[in-house]
C-alpha atoms as a PDB file:
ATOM      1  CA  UNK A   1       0.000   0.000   0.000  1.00  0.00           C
ATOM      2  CA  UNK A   2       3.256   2.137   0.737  1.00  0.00           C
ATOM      3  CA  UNK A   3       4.212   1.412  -2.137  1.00  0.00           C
ATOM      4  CA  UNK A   4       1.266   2.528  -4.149  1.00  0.00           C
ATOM      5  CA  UNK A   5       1.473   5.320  -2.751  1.00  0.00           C
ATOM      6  CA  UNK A   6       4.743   6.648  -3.742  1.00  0.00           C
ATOM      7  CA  UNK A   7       4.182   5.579  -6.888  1.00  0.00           C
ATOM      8  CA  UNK A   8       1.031   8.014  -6.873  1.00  0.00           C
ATOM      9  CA  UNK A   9       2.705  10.615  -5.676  1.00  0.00           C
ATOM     10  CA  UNK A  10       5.413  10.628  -7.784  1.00  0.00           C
ATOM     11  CA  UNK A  11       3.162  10.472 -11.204  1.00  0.00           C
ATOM     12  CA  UNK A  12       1.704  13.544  -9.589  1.00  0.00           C
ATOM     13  CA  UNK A  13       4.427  15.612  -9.042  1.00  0.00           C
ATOM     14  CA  UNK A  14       6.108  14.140 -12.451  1.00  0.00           C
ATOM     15  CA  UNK A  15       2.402  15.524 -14.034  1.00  0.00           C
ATOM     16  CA  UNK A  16       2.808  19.074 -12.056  1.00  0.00           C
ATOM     17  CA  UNK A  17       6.597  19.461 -13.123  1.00  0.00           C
ATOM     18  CA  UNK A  18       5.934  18.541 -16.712  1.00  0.00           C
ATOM     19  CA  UNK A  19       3.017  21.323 -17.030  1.00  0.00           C
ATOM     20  CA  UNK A  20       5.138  24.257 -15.598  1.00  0.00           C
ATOM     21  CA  UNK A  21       7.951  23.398 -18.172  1.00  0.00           C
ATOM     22  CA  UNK A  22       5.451  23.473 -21.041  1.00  0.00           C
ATOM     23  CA  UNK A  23       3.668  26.600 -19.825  1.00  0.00           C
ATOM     24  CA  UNK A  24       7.666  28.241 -20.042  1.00  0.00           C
ATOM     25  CA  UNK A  25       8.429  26.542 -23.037  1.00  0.00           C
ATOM     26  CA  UNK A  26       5.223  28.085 -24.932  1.00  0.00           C
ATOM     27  CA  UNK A  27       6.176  31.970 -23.245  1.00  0.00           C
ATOM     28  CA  UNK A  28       9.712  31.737 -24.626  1.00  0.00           C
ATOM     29  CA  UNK A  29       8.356  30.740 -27.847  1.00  0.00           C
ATOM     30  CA  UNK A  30       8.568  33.993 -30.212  1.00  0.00           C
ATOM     31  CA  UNK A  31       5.423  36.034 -31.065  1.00  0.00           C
ATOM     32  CA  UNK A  32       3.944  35.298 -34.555  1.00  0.00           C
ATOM     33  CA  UNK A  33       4.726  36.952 -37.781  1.00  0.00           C
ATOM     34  CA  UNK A  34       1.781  39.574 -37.929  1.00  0.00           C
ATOM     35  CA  UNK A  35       2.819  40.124 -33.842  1.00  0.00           C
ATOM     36  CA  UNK A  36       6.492  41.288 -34.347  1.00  0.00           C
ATOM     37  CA  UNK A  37       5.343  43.779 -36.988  1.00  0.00           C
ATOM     38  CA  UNK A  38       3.247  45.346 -34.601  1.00  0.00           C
ATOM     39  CA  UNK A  39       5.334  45.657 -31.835  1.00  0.00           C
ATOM     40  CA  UNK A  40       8.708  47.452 -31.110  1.00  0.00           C
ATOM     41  CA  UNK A  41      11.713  46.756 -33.605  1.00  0.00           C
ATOM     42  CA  UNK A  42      14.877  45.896 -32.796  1.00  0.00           C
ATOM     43  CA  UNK A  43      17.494  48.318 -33.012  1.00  0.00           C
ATOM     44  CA  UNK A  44      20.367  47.925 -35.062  1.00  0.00           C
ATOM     45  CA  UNK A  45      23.456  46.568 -34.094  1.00  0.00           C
ATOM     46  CA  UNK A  46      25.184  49.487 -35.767  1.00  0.00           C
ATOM     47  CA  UNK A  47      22.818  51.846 -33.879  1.00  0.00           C
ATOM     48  CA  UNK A  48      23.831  50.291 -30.822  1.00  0.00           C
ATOM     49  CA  UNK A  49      27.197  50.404 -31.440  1.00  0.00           C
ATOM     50  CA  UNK A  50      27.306  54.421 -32.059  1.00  0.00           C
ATOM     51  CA  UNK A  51      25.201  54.979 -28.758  1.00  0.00           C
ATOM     52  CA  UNK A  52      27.662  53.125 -26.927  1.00  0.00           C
ATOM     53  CA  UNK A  53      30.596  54.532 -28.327  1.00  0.00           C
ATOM     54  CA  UNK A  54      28.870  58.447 -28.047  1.00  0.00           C
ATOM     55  CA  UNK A  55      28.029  57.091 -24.284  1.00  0.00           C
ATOM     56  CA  UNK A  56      32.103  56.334 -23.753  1.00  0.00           C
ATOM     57  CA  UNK A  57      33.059  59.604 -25.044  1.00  0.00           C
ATOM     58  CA  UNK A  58      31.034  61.694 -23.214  1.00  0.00           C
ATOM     59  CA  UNK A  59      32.144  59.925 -19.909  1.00  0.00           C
ATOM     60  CA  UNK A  60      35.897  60.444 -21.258  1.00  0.00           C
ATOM     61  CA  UNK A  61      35.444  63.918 -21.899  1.00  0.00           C
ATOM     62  CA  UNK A  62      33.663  64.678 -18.486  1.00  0.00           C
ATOM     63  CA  UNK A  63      36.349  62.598 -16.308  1.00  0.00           C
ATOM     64  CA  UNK A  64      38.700  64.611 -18.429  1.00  0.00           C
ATOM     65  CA  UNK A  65      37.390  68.014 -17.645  1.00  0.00           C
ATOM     66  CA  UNK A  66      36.778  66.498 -13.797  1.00  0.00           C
ATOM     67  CA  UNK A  67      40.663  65.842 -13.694  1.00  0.00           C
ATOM     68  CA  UNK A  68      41.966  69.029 -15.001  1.00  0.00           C
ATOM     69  CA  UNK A  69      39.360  70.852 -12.623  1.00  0.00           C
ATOM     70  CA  UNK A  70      40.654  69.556  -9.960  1.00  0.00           C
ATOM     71  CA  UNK A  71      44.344  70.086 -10.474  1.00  0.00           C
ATOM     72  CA  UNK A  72      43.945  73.837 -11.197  1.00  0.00           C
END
């Protein structure tokens, strides 16, 4: 009877385990065709690229002007 038990619980976690990894397989799934050309597009790698670099610069230039500001 112990036995049977186990047995039943273990199909019944194995059942609760095995719907929680299809409900996150289905959200990482990507939206359909007529979804994505709704939504948001993805920005360019190029794009990205030049904000970065701008982003870099301007922290150059203001650690630059911090520096010299504080040795005058």
């Amino acid at each position: 009877m112990r036995a049977a038990f186990s047995l039943l619980a273990l199909v019944v976690v194995a059942a609760i385990v095995l719907t929680l990894a299809k409900k996150q397989a289905t959200a990482l799934k990507p939206p359909a065709a007529g979804a994505s050309a709704a939504g948001t597009t993805v920005p360019q790698p190029q794009a990205v690229g030049q904000q970065v670099q701008s982003s870099i610069d301007d922290a150059a230039r203001r650690a630059a002007e911090a520096a010299s500001a504080a040795t005058n």
